[in-house]
PDB file of N, CA and C in Angstrom:
ATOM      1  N   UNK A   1     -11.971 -20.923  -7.839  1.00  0.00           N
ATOM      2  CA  UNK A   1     -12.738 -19.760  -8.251  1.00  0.00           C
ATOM      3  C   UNK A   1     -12.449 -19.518  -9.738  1.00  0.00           C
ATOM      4  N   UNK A   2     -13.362 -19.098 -10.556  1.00  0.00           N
ATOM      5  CA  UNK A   2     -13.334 -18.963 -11.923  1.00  0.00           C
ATOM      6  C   UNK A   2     -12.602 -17.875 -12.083  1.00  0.00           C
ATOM      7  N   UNK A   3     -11.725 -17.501 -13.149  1.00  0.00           N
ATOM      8  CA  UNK A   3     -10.940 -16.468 -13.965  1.00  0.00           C
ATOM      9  C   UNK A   3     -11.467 -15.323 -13.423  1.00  0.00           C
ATOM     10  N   UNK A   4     -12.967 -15.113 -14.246  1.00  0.00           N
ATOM     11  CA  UNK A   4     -13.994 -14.127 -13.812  1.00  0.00           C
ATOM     12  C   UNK A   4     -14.150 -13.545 -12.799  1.00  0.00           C
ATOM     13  N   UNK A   5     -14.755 -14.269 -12.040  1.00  0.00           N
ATOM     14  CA  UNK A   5     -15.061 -14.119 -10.616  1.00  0.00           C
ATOM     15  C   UNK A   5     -13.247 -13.625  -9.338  1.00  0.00           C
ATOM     16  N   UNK A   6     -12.515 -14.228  -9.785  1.00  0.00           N
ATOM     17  CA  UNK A   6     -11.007 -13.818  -9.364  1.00  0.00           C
ATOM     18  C   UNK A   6     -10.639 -12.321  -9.714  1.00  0.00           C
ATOM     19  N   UNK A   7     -10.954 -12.023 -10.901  1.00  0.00           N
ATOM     20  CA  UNK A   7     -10.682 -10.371 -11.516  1.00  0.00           C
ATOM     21  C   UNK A   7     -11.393  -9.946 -10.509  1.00  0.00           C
ATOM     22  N   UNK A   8     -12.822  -9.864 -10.666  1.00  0.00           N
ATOM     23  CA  UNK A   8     -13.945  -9.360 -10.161  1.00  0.00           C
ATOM     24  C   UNK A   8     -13.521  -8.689  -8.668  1.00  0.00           C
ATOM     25  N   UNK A   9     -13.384  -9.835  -8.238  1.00  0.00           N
ATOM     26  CA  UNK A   9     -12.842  -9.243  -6.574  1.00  0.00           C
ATOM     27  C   UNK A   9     -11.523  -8.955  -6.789  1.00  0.00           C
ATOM     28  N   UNK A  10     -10.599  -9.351  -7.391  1.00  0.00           N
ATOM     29  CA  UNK A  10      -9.224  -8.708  -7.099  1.00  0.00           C
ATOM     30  C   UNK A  10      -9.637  -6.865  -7.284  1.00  0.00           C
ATOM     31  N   UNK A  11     -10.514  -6.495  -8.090  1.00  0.00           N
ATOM     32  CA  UNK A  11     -10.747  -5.032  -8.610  1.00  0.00           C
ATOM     33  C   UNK A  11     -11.140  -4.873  -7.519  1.00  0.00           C
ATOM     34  N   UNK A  12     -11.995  -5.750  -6.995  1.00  0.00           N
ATOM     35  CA  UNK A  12     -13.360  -4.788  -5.858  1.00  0.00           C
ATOM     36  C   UNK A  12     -12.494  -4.653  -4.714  1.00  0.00           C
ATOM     37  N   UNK A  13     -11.385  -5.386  -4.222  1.00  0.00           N
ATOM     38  CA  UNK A  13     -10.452  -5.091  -3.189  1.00  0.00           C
ATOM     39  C   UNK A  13      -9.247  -4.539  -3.334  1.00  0.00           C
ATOM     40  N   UNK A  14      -8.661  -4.057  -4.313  1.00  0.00           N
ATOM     41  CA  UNK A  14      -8.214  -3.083  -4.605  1.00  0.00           C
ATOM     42  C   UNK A  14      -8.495  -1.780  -4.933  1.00  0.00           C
ATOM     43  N   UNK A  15      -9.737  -1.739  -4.971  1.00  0.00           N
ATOM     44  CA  UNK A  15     -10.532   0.009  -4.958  1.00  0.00           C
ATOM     45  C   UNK A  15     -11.185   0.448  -3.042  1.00  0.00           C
ATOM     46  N   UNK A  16     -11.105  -0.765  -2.839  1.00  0.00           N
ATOM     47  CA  UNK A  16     -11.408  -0.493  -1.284  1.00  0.00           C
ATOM     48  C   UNK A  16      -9.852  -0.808  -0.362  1.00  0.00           C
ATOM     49  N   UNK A  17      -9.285  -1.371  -0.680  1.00  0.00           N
ATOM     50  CA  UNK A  17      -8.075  -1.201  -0.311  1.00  0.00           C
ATOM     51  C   UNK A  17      -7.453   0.284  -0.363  1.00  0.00           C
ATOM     52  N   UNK A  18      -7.533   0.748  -1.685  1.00  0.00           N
ATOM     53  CA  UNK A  18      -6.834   2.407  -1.839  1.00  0.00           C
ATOM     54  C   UNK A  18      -8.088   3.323  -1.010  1.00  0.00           C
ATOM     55  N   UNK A  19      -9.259   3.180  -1.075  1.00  0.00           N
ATOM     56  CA  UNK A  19     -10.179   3.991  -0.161  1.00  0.00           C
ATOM     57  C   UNK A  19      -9.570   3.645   1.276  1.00  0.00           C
ATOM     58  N   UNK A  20      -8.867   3.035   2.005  1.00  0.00           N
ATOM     59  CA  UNK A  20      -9.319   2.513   3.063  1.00  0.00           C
ATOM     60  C   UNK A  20      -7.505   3.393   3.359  1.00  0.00           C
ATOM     61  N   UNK A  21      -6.439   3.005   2.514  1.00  0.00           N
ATOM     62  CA  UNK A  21      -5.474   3.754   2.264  1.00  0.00           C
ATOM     63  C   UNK A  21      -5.806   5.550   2.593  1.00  0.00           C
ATOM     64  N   UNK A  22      -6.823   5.894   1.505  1.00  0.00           N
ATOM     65  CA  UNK A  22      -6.536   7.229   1.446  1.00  0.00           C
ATOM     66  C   UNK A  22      -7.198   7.695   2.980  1.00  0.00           C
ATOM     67  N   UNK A  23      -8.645   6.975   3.588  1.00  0.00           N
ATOM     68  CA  UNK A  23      -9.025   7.262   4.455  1.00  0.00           C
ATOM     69  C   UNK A  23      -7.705   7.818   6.116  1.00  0.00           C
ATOM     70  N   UNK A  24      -6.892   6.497   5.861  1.00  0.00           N
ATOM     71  CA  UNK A  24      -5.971   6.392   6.786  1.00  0.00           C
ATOM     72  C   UNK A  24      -4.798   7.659   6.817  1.00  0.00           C
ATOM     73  N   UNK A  25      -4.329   7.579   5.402  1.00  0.00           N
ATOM     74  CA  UNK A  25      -3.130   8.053   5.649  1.00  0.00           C
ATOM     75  C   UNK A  25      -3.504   9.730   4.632  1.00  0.00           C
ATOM     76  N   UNK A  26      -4.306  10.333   4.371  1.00  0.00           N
ATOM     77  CA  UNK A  26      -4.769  11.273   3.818  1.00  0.00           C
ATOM     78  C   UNK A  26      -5.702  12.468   5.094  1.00  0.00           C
ATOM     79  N   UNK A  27      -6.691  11.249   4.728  1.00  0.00           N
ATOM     80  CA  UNK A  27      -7.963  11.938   5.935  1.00  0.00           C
ATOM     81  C   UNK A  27      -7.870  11.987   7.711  1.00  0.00           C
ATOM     82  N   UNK A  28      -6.382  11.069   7.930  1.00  0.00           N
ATOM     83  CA  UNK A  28      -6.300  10.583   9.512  1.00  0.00           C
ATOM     84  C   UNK A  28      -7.523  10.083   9.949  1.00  0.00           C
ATOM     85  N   UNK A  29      -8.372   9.104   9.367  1.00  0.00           N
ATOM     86  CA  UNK A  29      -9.538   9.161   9.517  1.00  0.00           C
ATOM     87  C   UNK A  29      -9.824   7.388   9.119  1.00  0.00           C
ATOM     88  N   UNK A  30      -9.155   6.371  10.033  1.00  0.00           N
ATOM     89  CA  UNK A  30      -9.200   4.888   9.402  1.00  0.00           C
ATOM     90  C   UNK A  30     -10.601   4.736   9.812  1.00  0.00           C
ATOM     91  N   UNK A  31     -11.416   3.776   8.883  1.00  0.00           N
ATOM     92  CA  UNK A  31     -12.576   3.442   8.674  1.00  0.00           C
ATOM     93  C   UNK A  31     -12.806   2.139   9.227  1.00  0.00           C
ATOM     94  N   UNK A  32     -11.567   1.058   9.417  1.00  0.00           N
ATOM     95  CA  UNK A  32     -11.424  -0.399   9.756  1.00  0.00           C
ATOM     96  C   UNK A  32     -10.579  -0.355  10.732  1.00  0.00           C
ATOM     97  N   UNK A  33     -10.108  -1.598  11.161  1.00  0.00           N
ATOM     98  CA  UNK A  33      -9.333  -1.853  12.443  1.00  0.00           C
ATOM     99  C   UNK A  33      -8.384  -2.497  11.243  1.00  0.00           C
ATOM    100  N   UNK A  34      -7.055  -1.933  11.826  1.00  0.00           N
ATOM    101  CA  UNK A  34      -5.625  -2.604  10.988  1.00  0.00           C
ATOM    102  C   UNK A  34      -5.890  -4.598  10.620  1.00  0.00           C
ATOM    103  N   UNK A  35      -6.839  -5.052  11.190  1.00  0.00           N
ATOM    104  CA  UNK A  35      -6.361  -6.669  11.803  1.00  0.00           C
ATOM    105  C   UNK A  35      -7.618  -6.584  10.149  1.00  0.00           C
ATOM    106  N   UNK A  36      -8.452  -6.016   9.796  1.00  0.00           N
ATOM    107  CA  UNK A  36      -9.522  -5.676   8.712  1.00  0.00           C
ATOM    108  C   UNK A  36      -8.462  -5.508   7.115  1.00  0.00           C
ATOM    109  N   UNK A  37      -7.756  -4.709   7.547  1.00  0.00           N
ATOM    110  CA  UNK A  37      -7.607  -3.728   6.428  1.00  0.00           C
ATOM    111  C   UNK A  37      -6.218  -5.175   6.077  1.00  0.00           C
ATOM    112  N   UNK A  38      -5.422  -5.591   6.805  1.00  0.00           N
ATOM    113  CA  UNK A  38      -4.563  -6.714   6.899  1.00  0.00           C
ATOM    114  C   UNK A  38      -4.972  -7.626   6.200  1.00  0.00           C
ATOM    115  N   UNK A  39      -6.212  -8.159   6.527  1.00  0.00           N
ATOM    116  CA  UNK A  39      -7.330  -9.556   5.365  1.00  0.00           C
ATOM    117  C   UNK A  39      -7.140  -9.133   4.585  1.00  0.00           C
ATOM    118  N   UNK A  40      -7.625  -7.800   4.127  1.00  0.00           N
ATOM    119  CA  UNK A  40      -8.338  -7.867   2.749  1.00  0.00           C
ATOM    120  C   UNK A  40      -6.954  -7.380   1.641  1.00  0.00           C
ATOM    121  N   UNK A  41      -5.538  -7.134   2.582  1.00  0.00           N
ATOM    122  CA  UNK A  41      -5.087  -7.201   1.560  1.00  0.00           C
ATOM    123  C   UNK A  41      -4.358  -8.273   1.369  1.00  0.00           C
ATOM    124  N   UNK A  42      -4.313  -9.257   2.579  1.00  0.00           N
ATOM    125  CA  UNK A  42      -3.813 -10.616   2.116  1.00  0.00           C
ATOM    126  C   UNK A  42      -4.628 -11.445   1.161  1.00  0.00           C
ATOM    127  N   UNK A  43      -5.883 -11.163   1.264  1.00  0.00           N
ATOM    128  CA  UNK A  43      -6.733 -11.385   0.146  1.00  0.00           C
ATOM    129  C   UNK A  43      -5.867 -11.522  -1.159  1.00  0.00           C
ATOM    130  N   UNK A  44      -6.060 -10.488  -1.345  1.00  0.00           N
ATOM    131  CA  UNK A  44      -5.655  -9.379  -2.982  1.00  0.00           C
ATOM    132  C   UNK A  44      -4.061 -10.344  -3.284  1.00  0.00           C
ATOM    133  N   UNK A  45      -3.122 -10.376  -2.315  1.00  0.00           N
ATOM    134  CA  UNK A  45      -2.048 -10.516  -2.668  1.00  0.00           C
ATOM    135  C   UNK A  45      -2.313 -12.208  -3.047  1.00  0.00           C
ATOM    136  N   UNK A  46      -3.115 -13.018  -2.366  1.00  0.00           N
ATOM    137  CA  UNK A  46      -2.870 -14.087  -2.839  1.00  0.00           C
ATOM    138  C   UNK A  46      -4.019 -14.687  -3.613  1.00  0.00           C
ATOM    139  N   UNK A  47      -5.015 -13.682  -4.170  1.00  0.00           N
ATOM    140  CA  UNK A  47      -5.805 -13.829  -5.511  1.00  0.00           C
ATOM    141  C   UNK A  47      -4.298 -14.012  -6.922  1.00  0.00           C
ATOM    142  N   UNK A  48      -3.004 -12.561  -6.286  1.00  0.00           N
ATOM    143  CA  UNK A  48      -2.581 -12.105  -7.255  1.00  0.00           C
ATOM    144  C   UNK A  48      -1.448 -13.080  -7.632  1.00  0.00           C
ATOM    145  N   UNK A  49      -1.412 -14.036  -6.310  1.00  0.00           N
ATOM    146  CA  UNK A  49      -0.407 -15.284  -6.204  1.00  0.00           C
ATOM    147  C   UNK A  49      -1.096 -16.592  -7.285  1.00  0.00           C
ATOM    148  N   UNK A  50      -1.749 -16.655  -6.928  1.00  0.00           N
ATOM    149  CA  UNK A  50      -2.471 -17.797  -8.089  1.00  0.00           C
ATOM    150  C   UNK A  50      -3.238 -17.324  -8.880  1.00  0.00           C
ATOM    151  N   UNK A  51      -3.542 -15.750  -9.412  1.00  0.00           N
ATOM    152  CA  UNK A  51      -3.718 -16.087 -10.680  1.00  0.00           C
ATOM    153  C   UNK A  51      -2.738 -14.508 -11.032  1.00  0.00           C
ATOM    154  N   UNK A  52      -0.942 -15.275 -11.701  1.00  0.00           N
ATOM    155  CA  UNK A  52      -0.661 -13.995 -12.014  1.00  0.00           C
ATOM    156  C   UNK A  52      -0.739 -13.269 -12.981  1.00  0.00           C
ATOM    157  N   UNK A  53      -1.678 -13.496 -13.937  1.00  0.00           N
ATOM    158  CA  UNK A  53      -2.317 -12.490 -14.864  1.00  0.00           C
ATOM    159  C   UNK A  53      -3.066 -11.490 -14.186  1.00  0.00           C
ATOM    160  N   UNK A  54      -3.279 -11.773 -12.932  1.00  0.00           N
ATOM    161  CA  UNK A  54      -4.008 -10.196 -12.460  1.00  0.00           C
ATOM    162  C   UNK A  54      -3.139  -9.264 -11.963  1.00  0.00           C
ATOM    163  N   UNK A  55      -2.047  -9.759 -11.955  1.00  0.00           N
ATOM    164  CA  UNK A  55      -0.884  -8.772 -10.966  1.00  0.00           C
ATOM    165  C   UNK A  55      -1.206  -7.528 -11.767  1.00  0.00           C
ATOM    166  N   UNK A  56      -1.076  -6.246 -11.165  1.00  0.00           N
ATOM    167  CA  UNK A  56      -0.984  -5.219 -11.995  1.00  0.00           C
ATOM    168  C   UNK A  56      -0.305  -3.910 -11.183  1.00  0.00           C
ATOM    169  N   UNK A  57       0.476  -3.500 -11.587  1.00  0.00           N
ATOM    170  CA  UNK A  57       1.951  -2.923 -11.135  1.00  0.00           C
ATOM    171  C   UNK A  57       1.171  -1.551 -10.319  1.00  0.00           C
ATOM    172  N   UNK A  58       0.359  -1.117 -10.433  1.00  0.00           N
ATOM    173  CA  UNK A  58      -0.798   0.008  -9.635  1.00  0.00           C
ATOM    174  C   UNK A  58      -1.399  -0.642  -8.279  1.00  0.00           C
ATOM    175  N   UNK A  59      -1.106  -2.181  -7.956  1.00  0.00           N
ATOM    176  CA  UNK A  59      -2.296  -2.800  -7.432  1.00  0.00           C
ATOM    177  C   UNK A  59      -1.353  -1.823  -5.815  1.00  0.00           C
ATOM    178  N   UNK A  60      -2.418  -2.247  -4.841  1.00  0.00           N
ATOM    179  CA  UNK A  60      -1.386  -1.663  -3.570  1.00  0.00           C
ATOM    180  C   UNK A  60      -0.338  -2.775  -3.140  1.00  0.00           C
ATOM    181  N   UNK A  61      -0.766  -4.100  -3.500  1.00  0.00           N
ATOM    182  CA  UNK A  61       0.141  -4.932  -2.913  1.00  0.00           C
ATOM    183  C   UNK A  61       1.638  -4.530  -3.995  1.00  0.00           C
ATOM    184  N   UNK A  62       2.081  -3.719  -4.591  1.00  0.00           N
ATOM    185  CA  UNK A  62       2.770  -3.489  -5.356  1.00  0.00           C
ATOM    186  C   UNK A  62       3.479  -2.687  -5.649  1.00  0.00           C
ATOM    187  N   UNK A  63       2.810  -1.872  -4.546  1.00  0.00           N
ATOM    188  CA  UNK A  63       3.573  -0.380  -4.524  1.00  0.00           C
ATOM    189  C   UNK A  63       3.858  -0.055  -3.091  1.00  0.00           C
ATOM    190  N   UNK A  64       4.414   1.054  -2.636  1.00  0.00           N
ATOM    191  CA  UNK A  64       4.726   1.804  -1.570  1.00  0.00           C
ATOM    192  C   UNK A  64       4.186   3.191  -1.195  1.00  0.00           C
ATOM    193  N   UNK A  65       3.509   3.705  -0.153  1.00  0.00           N
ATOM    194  CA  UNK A  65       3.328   4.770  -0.281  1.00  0.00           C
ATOM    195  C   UNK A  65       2.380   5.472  -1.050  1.00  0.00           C
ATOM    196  N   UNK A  66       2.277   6.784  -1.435  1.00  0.00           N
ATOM    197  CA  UNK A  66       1.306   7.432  -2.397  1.00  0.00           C
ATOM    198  C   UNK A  66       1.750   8.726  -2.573  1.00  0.00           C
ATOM    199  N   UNK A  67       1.161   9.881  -3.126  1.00  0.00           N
ATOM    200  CA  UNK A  67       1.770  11.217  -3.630  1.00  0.00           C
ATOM    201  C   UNK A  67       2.290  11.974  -2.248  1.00  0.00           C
ATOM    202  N   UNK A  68       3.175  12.470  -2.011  1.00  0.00           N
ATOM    203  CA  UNK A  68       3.819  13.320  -1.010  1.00  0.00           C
ATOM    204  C   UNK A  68       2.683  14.537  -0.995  1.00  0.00           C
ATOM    205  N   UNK A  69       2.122  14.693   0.272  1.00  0.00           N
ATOM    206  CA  UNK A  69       1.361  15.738   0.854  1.00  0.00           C
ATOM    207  C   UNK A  69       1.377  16.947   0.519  1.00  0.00           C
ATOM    208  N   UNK A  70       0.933  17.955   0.435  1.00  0.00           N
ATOM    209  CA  UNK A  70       1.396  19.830  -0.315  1.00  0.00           C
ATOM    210  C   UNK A  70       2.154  20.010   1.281  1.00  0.00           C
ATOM    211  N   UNK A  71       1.110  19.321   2.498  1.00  0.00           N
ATOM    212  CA  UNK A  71       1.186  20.568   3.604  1.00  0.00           C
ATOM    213  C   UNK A  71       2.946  19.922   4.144  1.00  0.00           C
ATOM    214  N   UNK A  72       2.817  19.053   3.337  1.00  0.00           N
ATOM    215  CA  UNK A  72       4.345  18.577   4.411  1.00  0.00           C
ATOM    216  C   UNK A  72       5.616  19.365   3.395  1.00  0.00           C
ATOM    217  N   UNK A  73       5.216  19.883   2.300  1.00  0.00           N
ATOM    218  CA  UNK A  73       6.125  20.351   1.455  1.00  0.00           C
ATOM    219  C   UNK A  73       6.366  19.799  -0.042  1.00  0.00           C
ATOM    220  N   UNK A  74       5.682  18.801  -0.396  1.00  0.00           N
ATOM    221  CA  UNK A  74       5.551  18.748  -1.717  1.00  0.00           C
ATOM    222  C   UNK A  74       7.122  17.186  -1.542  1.00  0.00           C
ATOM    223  N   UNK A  75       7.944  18.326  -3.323  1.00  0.00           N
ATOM    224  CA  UNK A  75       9.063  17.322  -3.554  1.00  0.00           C
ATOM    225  C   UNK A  75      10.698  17.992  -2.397  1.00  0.00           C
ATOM    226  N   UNK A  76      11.380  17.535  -2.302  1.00  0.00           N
ATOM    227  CA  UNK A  76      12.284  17.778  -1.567  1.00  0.00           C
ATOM    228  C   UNK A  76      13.386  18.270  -2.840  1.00  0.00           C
ATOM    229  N   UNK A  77      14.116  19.561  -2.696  1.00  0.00           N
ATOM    230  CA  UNK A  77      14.502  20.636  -3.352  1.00  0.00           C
ATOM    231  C   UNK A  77      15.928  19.582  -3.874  1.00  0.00           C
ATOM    232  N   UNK A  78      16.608  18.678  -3.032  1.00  0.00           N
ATOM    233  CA  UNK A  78      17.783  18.373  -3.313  1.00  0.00           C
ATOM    234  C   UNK A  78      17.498  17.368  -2.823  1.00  0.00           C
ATOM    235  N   UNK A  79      18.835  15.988  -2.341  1.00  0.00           N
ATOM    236  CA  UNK A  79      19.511  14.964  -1.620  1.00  0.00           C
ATOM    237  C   UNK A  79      19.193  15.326  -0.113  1.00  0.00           C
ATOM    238  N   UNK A  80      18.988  14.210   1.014  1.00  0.00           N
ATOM    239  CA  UNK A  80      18.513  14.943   1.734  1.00  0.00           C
ATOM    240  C   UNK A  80      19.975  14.651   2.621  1.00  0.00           C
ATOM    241  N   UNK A  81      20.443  15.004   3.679  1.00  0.00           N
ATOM    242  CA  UNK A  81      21.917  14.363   3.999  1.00  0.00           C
ATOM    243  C   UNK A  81      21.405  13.331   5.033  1.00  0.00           C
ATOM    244  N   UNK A  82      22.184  12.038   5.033  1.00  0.00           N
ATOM    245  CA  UNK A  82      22.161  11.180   6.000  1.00  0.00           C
ATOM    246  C   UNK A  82      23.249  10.863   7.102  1.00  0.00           C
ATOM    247  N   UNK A  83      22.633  10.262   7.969  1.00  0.00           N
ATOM    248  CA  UNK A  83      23.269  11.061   9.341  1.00  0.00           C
ATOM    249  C   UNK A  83      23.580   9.479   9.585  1.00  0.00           C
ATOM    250  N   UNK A  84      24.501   8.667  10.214  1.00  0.00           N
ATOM    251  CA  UNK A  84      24.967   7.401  10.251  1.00  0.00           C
ATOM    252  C   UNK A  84      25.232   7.816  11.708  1.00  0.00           C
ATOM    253  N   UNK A  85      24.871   6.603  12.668  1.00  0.00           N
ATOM    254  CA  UNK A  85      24.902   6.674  14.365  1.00  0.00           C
ATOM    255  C   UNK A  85      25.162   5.402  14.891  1.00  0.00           C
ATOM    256  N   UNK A  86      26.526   5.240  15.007  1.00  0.00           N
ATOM    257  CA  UNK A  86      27.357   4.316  15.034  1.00  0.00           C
ATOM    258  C   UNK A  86      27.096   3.861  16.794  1.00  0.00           C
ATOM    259  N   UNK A  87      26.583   2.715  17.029  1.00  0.00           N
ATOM    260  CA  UNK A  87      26.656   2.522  18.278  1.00  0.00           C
ATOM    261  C   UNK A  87      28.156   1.898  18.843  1.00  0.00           C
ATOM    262  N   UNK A  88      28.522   2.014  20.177  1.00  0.00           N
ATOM    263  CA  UNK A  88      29.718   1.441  20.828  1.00  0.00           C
ATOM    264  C   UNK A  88      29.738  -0.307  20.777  1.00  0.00           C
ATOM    265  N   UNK A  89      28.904  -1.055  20.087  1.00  0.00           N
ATOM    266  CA  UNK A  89      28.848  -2.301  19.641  1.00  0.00           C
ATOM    267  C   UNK A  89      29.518  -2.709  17.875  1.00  0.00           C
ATOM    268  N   UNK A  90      29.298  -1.136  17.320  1.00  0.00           N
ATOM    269  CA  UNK A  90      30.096  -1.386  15.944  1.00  0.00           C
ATOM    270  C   UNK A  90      31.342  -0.539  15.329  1.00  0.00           C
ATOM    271  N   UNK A  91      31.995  -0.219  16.871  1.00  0.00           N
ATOM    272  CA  UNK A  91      33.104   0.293  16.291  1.00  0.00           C
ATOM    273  C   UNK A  91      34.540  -0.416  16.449  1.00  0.00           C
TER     274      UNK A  91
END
């Protein structure tokens, strides 16, 4: 596939990738079946594998997650404490 044509779709599946994102995990509202949304970003990741001039640190294959919700509380005020639960196999 030409240079061109590689950008081209790496953009066009990364703007439907984050739609398909926000649909899911924003709107509770997925638009595709996981086995869908899975292609198209194995797609993306291995457009971004052979040609890595398109990598771009925003892409989704690249990141984690997205902005923390208002209704769940925004940023978390402090450290949060972690709780360690030692099973009877590791003591």
């Amino acid at each position: 596939m030409p240079m061109h044509q590689a950008r081209d779709r790496a953009n066009k599946l990364r703007a439907e990738i984050e739609e398909l994102r926000y649909r899911y995990h924003v709107l509770n509202d997925p638009d595709v079946s996981d086995e869908v949304y899975t292609s198209l970003t194995k797609e993306l990741r291995e457009l971004e594998e052979t040609y890595p001039q398109l990598r771009d640190p925003n892409s989704p294959t690249q990141r984690v997650g997205g902005q923390p919700l208002e209704r769940l509380g925004g940023r978390s005020s402090g450290p949060l404490p972690v709780c360690l639960v030692v099973g009877p196999g590791f003591v």
